[in-house]
Structures are given as C-alpha cells and as structure tokens.
N, C-alpha and C. Protein backbone atom coordinates (compact mmCIF):
# COMPACT_ATOMS: atom_id res chain seq x y z
N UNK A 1 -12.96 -39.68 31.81
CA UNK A 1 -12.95 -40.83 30.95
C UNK A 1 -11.54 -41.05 30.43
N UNK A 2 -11.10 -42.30 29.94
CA UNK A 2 -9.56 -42.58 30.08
C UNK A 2 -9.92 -43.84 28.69
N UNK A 3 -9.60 -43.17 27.99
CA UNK A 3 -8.97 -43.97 26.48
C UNK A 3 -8.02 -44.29 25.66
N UNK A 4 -7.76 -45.43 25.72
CA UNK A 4 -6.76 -45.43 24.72
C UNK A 4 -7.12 -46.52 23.62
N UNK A 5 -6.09 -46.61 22.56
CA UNK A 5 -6.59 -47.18 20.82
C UNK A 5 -4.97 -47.73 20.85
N UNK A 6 -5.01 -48.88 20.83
CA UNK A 6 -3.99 -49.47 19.87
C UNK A 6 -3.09 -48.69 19.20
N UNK A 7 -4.25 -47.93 18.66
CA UNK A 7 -3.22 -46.89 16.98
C UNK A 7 -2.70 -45.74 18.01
N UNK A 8 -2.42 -45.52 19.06
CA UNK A 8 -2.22 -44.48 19.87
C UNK A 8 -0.50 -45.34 20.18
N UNK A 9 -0.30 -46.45 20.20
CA UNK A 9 0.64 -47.44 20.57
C UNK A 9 1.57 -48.27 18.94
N UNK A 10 0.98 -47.46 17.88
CA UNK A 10 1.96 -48.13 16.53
C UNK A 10 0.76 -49.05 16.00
N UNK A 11 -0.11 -49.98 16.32
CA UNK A 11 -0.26 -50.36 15.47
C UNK A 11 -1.47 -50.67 15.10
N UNK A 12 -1.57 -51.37 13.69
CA UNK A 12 -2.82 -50.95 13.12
C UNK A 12 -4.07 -51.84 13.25
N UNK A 13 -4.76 -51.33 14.26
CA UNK A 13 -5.85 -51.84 14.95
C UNK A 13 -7.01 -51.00 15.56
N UNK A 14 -8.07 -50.96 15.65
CA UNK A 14 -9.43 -50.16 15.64
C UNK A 14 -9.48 -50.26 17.66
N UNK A 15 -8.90 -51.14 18.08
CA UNK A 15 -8.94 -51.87 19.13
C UNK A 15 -9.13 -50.40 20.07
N UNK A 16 -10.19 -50.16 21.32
CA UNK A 16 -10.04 -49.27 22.10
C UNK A 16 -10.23 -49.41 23.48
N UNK A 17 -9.43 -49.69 24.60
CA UNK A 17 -9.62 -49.93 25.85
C UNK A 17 -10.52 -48.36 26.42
N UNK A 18 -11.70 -48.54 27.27
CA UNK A 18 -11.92 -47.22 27.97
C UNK A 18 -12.60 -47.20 29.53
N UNK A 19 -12.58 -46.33 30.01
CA UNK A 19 -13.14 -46.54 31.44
C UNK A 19 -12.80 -44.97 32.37
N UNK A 20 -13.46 -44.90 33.18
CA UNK A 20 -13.18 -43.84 33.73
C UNK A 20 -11.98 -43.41 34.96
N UNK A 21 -12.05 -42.02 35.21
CA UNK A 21 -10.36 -41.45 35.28
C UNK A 21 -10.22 -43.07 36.76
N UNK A 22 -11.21 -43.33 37.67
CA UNK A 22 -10.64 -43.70 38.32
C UNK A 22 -10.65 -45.59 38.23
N UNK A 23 -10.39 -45.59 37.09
CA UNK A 23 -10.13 -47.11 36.52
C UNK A 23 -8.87 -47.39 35.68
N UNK A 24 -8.27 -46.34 35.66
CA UNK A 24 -7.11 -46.21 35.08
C UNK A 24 -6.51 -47.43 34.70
N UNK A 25 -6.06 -48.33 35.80
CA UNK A 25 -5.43 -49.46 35.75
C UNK A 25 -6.31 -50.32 35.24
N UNK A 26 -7.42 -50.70 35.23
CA UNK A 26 -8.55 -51.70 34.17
C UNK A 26 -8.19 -51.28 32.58
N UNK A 27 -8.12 -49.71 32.69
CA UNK A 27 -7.90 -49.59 31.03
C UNK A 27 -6.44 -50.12 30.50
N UNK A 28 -5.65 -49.72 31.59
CA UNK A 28 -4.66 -50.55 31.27
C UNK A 28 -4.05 -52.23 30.48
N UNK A 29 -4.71 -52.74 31.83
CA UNK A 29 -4.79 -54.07 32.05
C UNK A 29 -5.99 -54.76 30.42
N UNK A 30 -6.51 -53.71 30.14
CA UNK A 30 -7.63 -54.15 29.22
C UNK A 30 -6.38 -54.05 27.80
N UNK A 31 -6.08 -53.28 27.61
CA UNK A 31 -5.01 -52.72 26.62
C UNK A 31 -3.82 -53.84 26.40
N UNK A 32 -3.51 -54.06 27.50
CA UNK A 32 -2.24 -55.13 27.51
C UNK A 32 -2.94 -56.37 27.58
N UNK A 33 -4.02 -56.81 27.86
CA UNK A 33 -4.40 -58.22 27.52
C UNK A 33 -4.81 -58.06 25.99
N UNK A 34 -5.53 -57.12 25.82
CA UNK A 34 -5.45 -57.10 24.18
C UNK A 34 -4.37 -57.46 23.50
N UNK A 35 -3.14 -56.58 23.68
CA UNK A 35 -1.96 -56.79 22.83
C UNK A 35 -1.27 -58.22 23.40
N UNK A 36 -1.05 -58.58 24.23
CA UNK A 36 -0.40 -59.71 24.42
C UNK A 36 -1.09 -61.00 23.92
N UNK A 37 -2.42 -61.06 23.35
CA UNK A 37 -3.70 -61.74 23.09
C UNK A 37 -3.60 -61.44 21.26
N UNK A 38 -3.60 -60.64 20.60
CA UNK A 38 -3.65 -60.12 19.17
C UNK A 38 -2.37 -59.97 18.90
N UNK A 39 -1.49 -59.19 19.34
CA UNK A 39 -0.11 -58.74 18.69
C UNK A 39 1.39 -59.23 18.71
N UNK A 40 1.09 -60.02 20.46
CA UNK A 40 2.33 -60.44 20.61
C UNK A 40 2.45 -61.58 19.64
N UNK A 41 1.88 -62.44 19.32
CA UNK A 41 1.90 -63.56 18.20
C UNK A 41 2.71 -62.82 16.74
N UNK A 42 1.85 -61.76 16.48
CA UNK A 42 2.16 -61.22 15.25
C UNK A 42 3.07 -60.81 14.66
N UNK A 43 3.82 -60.07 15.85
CA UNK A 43 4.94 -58.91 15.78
C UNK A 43 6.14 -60.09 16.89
N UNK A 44 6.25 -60.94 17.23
CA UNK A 44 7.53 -61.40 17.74
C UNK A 44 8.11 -60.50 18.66
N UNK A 45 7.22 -59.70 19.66
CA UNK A 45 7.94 -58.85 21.04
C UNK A 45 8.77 -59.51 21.99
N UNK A 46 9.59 -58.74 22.71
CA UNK A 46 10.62 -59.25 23.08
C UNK A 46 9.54 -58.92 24.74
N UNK A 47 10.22 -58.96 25.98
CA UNK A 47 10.03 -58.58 26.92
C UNK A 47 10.05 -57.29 27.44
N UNK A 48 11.03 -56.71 26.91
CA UNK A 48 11.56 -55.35 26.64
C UNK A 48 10.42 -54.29 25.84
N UNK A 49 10.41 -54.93 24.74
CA UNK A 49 8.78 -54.54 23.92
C UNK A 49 7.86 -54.33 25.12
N UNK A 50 7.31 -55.46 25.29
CA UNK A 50 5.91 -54.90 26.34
C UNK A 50 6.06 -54.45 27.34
N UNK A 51 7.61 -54.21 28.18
CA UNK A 51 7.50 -53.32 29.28
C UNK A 51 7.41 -51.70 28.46
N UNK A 52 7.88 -51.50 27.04
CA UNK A 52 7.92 -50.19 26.52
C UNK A 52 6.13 -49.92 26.06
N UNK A 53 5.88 -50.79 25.85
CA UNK A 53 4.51 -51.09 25.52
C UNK A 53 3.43 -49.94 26.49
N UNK A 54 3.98 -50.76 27.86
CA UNK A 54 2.99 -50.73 29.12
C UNK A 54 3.30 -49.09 29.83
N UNK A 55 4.69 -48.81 29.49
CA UNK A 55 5.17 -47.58 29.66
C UNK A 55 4.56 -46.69 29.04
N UNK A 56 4.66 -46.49 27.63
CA UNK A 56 3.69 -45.56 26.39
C UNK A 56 2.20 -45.23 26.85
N UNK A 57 1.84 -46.79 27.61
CA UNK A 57 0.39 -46.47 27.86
C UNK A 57 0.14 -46.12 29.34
N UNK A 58 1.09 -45.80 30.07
CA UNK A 58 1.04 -45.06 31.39
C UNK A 58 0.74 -43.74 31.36
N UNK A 59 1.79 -43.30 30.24
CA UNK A 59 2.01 -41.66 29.81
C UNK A 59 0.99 -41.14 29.55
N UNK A 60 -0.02 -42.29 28.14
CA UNK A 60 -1.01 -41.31 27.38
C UNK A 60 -1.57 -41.49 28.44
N UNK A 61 -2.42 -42.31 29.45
CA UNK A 61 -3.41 -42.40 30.36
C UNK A 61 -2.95 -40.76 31.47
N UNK A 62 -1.72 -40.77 31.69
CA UNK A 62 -1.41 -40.03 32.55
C UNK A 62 -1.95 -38.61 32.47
N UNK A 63 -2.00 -38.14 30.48
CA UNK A 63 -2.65 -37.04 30.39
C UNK A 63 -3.39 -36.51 30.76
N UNK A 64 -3.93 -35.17 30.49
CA UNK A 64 -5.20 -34.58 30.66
C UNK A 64 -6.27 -35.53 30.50
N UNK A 65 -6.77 -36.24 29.00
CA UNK A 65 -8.35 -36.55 29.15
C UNK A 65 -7.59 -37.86 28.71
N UNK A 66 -6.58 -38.34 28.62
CA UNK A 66 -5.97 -40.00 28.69
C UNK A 66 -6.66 -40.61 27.32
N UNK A 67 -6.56 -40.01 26.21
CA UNK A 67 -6.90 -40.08 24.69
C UNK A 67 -6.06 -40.39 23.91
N UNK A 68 -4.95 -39.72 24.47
CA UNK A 68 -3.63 -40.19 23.77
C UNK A 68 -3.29 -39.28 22.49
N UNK A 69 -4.32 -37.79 22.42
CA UNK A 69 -4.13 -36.68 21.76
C UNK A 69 -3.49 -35.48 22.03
N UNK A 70 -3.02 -35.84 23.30
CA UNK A 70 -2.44 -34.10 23.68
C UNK A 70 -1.07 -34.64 23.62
C-alpha cells in the first residue's frame, strides 16, 4: 500500500492520496492533481515548486511502506 498526505509535503491539509505498491504513479498523479487543484492558487508556486513538489513525492513513495514515515 503506497500513501501519501499533503502534510508529508509542508502543508496543512488532511488531504491523502493512496493505492497500492503497484499504482505508484496513480498515487502520484492523484497527489499532484490535488495540489495543483487546492494549493497552487493559494501559495503562488513557481514551476520549480512543483517539479520539487513531484520530486519529495517520488522519494516518500519510493520508501519501504511509501507513508512518508521512515
């Protein structure tokens, strides 16, 4: 199973993309339509932002159980 939370990424939101290990990229793609949909408005990201964005959430997914706790 492959989770990630917004709050795993800075900011403060309940928001949780999830799916299993071999959907990786859906949880992704779920995560970044969220934020580009809720945050990019909010916070004024640059381009640069959401490629660091999309990066952060490669890593935690990349983990062991992709929680974004280890």
């Amino acid at each position: 199973m492959k989770i990630i939370k917004c709050r795993d990424l800075g900011f403060n939101c309940d928001f949780m993309a999830t799916g299993s290990a071999v959907e990786a990229d859906g949880v992704k793609q779920k995560m970044m339509d969220h934020i580009i949909e809720k945050h990019l408005p909010e916070k004024e990201m640059s381009d640069e932002d959401i490629e660091d964005i999309a990066s952060r959430i490669e890593i935690l997914l990349s983990r062991g159980c992709g929680c974004g706790a280890l």
